[in-house]
C-alpha atoms as a PDB file:
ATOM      1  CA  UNK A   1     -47.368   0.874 -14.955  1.00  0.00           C
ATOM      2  CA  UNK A   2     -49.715   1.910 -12.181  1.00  0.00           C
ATOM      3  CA  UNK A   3     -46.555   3.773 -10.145  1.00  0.00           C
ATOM      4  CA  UNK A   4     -45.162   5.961 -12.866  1.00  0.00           C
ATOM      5  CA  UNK A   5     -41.470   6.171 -12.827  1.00  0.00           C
ATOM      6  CA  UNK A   6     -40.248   9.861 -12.064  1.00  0.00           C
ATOM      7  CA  UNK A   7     -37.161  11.326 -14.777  1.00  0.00           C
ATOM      8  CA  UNK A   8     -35.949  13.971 -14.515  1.00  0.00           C
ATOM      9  CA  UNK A   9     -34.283  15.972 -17.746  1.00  0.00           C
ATOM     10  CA  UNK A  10     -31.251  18.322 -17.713  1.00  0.00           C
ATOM     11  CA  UNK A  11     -30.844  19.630 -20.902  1.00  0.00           C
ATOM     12  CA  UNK A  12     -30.601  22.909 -22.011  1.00  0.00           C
ATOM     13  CA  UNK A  13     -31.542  22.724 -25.855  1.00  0.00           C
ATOM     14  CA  UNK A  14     -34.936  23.308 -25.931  1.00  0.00           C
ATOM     15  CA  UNK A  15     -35.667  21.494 -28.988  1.00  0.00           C
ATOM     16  CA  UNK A  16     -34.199  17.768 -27.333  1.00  0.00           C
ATOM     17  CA  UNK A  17     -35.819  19.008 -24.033  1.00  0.00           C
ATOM     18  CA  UNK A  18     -39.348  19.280 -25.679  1.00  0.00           C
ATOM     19  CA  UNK A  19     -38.851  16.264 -27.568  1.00  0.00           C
ATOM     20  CA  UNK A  20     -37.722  14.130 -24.715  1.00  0.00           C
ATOM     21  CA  UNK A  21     -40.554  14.984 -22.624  1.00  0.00           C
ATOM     22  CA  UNK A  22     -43.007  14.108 -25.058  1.00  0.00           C
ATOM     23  CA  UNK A  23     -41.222  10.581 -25.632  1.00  0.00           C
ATOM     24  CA  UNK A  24     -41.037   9.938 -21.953  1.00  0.00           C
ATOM     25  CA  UNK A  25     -44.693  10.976 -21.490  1.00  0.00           C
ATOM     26  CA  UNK A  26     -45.875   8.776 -24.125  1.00  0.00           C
ATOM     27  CA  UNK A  27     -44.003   5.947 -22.938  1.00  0.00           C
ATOM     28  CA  UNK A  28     -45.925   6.312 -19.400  1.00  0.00           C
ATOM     29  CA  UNK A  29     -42.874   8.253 -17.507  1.00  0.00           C
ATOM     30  CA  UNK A  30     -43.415  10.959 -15.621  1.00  0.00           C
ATOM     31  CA  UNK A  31     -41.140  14.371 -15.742  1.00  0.00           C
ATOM     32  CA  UNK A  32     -39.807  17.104 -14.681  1.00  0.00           C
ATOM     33  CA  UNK A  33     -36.624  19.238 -16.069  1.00  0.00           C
ATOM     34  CA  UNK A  34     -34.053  21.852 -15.741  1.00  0.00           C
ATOM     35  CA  UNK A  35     -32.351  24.100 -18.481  1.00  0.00           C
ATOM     36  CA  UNK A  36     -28.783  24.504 -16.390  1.00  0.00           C
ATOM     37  CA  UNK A  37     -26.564  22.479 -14.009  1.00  0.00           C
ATOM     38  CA  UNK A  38     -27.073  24.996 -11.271  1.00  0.00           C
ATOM     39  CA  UNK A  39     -30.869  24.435 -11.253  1.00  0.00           C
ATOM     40  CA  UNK A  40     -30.694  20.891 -12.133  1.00  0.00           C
ATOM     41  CA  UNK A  41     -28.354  19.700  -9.332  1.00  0.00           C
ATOM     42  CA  UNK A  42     -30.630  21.931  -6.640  1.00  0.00           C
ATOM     43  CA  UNK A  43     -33.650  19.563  -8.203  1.00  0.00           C
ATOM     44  CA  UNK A  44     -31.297  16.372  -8.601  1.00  0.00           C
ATOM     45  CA  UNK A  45     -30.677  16.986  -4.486  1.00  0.00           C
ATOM     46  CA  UNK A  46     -34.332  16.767  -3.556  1.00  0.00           C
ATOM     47  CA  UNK A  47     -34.136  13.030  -4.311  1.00  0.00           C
ATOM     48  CA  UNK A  48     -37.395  12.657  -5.343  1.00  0.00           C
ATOM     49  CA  UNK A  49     -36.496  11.205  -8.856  1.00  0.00           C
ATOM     50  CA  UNK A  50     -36.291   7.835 -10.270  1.00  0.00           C
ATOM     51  CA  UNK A  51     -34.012   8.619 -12.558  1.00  0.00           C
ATOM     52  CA  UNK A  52     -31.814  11.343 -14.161  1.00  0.00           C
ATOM     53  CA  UNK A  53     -31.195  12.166 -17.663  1.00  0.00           C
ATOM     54  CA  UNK A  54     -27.948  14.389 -17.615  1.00  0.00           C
ATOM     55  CA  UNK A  55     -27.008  16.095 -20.697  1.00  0.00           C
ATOM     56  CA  UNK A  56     -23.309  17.327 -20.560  1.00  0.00           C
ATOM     57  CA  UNK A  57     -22.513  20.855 -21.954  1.00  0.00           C
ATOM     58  CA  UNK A  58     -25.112  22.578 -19.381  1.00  0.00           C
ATOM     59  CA  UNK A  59     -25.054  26.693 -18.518  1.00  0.00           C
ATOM     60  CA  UNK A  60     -23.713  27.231 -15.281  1.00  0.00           C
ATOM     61  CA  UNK A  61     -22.045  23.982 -13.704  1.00  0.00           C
ATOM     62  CA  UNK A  62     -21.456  21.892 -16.664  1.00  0.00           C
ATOM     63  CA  UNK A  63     -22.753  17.839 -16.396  1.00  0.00           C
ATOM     64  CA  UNK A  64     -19.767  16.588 -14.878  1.00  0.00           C
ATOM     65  CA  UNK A  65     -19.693  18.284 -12.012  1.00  0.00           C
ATOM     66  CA  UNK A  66     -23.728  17.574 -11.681  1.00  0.00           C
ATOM     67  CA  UNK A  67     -23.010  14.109 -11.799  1.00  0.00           C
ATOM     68  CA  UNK A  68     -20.125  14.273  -9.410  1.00  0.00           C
ATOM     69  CA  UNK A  69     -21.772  16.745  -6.885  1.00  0.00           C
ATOM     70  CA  UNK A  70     -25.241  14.204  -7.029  1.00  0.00           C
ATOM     71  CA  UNK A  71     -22.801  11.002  -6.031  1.00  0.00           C
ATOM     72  CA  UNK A  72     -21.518  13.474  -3.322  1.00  0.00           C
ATOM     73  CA  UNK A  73     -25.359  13.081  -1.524  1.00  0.00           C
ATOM     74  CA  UNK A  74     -26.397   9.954  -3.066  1.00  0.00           C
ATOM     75  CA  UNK A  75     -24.287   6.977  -4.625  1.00  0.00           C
ATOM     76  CA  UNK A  76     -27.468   4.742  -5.747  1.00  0.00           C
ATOM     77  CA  UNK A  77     -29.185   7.997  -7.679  1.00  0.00           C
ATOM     78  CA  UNK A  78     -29.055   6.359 -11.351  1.00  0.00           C
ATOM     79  CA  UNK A  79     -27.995   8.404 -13.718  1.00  0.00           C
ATOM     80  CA  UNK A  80     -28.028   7.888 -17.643  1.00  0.00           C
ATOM     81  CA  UNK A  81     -25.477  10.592 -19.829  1.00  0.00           C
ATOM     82  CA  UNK A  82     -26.375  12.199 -22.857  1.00  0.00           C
ATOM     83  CA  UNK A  83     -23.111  12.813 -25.082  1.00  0.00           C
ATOM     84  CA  UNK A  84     -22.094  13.395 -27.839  1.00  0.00           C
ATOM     85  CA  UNK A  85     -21.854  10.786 -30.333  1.00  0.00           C
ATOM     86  CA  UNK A  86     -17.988  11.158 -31.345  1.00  0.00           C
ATOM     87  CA  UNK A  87     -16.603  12.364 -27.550  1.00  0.00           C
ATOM     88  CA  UNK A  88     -15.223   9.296 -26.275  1.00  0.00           C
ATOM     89  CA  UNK A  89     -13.496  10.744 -23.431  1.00  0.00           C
ATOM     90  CA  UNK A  90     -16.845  12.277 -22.534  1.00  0.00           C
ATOM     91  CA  UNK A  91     -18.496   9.194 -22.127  1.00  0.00           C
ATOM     92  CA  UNK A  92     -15.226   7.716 -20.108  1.00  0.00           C
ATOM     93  CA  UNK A  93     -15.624  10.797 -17.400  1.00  0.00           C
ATOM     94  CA  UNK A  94     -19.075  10.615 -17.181  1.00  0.00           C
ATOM     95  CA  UNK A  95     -19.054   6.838 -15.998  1.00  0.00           C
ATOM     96  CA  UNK A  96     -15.934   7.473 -14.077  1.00  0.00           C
ATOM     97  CA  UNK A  97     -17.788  10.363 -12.251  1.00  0.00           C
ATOM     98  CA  UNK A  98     -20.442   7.844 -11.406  1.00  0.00           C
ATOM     99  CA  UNK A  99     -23.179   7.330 -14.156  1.00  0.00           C
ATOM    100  CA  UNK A 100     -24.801   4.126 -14.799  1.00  0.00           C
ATOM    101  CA  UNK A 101     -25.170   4.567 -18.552  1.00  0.00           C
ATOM    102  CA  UNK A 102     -24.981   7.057 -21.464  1.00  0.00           C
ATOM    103  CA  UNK A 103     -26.829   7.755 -24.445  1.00  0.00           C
ATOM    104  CA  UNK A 104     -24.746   9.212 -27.425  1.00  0.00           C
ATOM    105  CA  UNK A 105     -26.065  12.084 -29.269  1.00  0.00           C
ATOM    106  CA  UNK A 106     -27.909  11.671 -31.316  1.00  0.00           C
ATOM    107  CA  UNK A 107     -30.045   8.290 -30.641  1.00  0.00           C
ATOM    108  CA  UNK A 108     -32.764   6.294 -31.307  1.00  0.00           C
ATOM    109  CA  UNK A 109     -36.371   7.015 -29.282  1.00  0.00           C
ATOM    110  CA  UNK A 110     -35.831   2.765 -29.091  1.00  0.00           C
ATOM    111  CA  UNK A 111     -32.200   3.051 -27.425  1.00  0.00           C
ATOM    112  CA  UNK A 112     -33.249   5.792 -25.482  1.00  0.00           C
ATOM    113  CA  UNK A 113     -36.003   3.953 -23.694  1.00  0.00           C
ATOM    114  CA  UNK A 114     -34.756   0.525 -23.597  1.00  0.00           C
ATOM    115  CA  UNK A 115     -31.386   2.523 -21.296  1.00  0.00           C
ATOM    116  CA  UNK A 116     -33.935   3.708 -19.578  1.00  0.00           C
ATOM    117  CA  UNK A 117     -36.004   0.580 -18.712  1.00  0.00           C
ATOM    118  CA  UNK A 118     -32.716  -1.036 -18.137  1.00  0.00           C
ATOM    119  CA  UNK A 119     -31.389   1.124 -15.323  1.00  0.00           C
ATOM    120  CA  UNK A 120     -34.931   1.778 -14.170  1.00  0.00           C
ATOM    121  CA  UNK A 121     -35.203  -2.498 -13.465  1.00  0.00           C
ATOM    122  CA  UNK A 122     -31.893  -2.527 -12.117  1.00  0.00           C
ATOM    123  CA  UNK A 123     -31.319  -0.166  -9.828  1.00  0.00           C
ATOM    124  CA  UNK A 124     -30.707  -1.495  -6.328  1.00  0.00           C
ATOM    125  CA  UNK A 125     -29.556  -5.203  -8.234  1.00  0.00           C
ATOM    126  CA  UNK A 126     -27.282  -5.620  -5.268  1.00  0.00           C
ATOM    127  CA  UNK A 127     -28.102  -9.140  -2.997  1.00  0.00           C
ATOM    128  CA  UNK A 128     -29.607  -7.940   0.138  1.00  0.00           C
ATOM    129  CA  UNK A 129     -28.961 -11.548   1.539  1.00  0.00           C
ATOM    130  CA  UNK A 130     -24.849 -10.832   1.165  1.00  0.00           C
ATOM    131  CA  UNK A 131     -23.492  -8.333   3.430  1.00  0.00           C
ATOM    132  CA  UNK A 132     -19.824  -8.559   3.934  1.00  0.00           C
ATOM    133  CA  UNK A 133     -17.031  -9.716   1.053  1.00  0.00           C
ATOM    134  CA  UNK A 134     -14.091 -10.666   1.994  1.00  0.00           C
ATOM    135  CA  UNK A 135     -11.085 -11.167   0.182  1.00  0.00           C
ATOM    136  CA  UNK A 136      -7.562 -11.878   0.484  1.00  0.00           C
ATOM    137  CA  UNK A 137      -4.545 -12.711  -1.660  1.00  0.00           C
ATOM    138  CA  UNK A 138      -1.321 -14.529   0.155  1.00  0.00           C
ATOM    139  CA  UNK A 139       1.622 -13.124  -1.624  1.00  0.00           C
ATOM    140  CA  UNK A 140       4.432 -10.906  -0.320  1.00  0.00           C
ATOM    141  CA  UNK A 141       2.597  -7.763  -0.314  1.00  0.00           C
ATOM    142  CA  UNK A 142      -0.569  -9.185   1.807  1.00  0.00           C
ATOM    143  CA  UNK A 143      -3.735  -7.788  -0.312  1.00  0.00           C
ATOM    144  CA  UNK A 144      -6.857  -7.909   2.030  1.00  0.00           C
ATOM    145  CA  UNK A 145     -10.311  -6.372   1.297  1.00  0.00           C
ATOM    146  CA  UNK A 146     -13.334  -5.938   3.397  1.00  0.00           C
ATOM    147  CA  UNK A 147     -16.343  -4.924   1.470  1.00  0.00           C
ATOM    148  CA  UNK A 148     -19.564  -4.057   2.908  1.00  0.00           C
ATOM    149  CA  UNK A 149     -22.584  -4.294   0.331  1.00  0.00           C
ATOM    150  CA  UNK A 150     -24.913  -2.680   2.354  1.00  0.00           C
ATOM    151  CA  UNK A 151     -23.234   0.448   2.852  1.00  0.00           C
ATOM    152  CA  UNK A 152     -21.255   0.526  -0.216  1.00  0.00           C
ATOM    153  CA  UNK A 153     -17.910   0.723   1.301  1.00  0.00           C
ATOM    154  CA  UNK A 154     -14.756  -1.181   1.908  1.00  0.00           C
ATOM    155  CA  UNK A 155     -11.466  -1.581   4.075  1.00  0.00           C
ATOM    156  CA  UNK A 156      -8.860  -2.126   2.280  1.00  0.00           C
ATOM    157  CA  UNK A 157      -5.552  -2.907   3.999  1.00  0.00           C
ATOM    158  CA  UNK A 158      -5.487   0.522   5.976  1.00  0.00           C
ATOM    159  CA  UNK A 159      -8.011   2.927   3.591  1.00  0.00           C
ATOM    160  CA  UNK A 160     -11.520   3.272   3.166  1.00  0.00           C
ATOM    161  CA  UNK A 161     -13.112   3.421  -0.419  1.00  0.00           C
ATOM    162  CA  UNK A 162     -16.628   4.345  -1.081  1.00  0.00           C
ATOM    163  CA  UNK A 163     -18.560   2.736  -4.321  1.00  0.00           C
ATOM    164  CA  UNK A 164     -21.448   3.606  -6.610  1.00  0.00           C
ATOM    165  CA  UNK A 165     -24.449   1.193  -6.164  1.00  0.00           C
ATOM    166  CA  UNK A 166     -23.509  -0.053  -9.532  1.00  0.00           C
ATOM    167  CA  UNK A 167     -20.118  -0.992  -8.714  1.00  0.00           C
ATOM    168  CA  UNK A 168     -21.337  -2.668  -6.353  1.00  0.00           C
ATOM    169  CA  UNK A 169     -23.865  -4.876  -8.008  1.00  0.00           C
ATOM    170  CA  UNK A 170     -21.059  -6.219 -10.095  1.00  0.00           C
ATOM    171  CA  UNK A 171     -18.416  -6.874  -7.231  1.00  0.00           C
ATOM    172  CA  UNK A 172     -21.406  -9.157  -5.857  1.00  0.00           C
ATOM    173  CA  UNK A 173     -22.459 -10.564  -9.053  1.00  0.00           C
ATOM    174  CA  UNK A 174     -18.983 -11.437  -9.759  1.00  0.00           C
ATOM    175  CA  UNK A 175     -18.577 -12.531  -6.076  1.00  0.00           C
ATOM    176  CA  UNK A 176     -21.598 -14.998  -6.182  1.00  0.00           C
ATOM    177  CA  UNK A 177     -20.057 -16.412  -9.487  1.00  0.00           C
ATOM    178  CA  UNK A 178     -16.355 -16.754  -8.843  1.00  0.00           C
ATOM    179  CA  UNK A 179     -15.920 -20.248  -9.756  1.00  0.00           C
ATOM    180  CA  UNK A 180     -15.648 -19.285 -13.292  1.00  0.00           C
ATOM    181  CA  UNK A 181     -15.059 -15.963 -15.528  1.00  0.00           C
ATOM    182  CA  UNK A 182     -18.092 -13.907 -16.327  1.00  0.00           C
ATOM    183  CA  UNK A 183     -18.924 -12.454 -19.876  1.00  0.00           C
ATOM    184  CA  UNK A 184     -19.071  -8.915 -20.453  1.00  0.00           C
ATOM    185  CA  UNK A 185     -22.559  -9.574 -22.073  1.00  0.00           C
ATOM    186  CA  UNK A 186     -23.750 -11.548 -19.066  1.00  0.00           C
ATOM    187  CA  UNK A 187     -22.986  -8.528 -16.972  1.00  0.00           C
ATOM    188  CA  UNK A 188     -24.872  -6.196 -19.209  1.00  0.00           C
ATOM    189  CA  UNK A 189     -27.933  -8.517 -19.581  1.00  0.00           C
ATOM    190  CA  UNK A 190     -28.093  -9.159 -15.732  1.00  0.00           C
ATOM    191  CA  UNK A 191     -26.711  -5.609 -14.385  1.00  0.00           C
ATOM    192  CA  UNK A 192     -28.016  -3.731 -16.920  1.00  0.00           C
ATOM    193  CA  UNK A 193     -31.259  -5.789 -17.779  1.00  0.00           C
ATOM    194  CA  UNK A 194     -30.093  -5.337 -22.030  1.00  0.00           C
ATOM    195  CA  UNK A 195     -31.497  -8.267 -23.378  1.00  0.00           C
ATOM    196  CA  UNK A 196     -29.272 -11.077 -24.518  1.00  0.00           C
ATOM    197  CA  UNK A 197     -27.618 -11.338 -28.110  1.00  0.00           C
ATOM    198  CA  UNK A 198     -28.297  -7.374 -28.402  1.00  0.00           C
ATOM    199  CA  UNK A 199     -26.268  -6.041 -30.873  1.00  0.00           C
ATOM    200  CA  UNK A 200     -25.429  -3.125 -28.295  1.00  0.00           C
ATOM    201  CA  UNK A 201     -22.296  -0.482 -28.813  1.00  0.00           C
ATOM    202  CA  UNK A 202     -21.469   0.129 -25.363  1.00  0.00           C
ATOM    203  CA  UNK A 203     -18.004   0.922 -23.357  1.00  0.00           C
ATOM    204  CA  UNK A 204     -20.263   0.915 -20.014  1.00  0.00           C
ATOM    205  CA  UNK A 205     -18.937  -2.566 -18.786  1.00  0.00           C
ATOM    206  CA  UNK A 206     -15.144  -2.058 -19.736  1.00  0.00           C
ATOM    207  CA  UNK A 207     -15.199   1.189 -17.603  1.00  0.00           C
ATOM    208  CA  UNK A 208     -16.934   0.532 -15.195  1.00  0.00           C
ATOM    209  CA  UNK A 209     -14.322  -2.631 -14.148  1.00  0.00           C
ATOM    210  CA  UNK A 210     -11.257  -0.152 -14.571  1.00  0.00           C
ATOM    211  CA  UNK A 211     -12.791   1.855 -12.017  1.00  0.00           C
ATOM    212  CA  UNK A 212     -13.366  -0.843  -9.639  1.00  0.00           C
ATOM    213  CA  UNK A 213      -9.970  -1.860 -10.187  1.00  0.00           C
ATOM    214  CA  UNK A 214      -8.662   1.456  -9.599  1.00  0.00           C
ATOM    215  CA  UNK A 215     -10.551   1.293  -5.781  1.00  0.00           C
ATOM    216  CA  UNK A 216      -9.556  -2.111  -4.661  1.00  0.00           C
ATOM    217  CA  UNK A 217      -6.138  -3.018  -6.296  1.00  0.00           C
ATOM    218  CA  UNK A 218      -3.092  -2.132  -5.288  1.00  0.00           C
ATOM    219  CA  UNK A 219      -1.392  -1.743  -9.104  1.00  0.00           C
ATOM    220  CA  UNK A 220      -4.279  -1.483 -11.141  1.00  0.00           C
ATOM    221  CA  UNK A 221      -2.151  -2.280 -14.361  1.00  0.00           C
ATOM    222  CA  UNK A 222      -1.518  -5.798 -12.870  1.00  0.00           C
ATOM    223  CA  UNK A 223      -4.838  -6.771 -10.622  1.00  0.00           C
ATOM    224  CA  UNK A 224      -4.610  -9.642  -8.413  1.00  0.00           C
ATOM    225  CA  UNK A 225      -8.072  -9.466  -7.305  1.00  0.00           C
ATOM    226  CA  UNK A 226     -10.479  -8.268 -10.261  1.00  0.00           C
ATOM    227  CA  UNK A 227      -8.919 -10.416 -13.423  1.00  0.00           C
ATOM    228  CA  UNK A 228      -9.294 -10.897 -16.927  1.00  0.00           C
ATOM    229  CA  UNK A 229      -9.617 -13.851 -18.796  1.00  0.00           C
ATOM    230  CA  UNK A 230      -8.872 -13.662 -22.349  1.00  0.00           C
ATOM    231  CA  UNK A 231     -11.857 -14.573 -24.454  1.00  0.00           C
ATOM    232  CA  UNK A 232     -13.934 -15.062 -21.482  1.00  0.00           C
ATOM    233  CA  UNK A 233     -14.339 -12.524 -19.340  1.00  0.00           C
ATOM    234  CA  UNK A 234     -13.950 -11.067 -15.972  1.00  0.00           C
ATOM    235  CA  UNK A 235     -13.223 -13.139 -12.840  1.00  0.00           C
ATOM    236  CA  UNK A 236     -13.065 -12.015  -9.212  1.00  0.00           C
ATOM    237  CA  UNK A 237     -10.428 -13.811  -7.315  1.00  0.00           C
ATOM    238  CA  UNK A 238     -11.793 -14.612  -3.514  1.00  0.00           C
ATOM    239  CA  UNK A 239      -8.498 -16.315  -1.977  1.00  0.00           C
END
């Protein structure tokens, strides 16, 4: 690659830190890294990084609130987790807070980098040629959403909800395809660039739609607008 993607690494074990820098190096990344949040998020701000490998338990501000306090400033930064292996509500927070993947700890140098590539090639997904989304559902209670792609954003009914850039990728994706339901592995092979029939362990999709449907439906539990269809998918309801 003749522009060498930027990462940087927060992680405070020195030990993964080394190691990660020499695997990104040798893969033809670029680095730079931080041992705390505190540090970190002051480097995370400058927004001079392609992408951000987070690690969780941090000293000072812990990776959560990094995450949280980077989406604050910048809602298309991508950001990939590093968990633990067994914390499942880690990885749930950390994509609620914003993050576009996670790696569990500890992984593969092959996982590792193909997350990487993936969000690396996918960042900024989003149609540039579709601006506005608008949908509405006729029943009783009058559901109507305005959602503006470009600046990540929506009107819905009377409130105004803000959305990561990969949120948004997948409202459009699922807006450009709502004639028909929509795979969780098609999402992650065109969102998330994981190439198709990969065995991949991965919660990433699941959470990122209860999120969504958290934003833009009215009972979450019972969505009128962001649907599942059993053994086939998710399907976005346009009217």
């Amino acid at each position: 690659m003749t522009n060498k993607a930027n990462i940087l690494i927060i992680e405070d074990e020195e030990a993964i830190r080394t190691g990660l820098i020499d695997v990104l190096i040798y893969h033809g990344f670029t680095t730079d890294f931080a041992a705390d949040g505190n540090t970190g998020l002051e480097k995370a701000k400058t927004g001079k990084y392609d992408l951000i490998l987070l690690d969780i338990m941090l000293p000072g501000i812990n990776g959560f609130d990094v995450c949280e306090r980077i989406r604050q400033k910048d809602r298309e930064q991508p950001i990939i987790m590093l968990t633990a292996k067994t914390s499942d509500d880690d990885i749930i927070q950390g994509l609620q807070l914003g993050a576009d993947d996670y790696v569990s700890k500890p992984f593969s140098v092959a996982q590792l980098i193909l997350r990487i590539q993936a969000v690396l090639r996918r960042s900024g997904f989003t149609d540039r040629d579709t601006h506005i989304i608008e949908l509405s559902i006729n029943d009783k209670k009058c559901n109507q959403l305005k959602i503006d792609t470009r600046n990540l954003s929506a009107q819905i009914d009377d409130k105004h909800v803000h959305f990561t850039r990969r949120e948004m990728d997948i409202l459009v994706y699922l807006f450009n395809h709502a004639d028909r339901p929509v795979a969780r592995d098609e999402l992650l092979h065109k969102l998330w660039g994981y190439a198709k029939n990969l065995e991949l362990e991965t919660r990433t999709v699941d959470i990122h739609i209860a999120k969504l449907r958290r934003k833009i439906e009215k009972n979450p539990a019972k969505p009128v607008f962001l649907t599942t269809v059993r053994g086939a998918g998710y399907r976005l309801i346009t009217g």
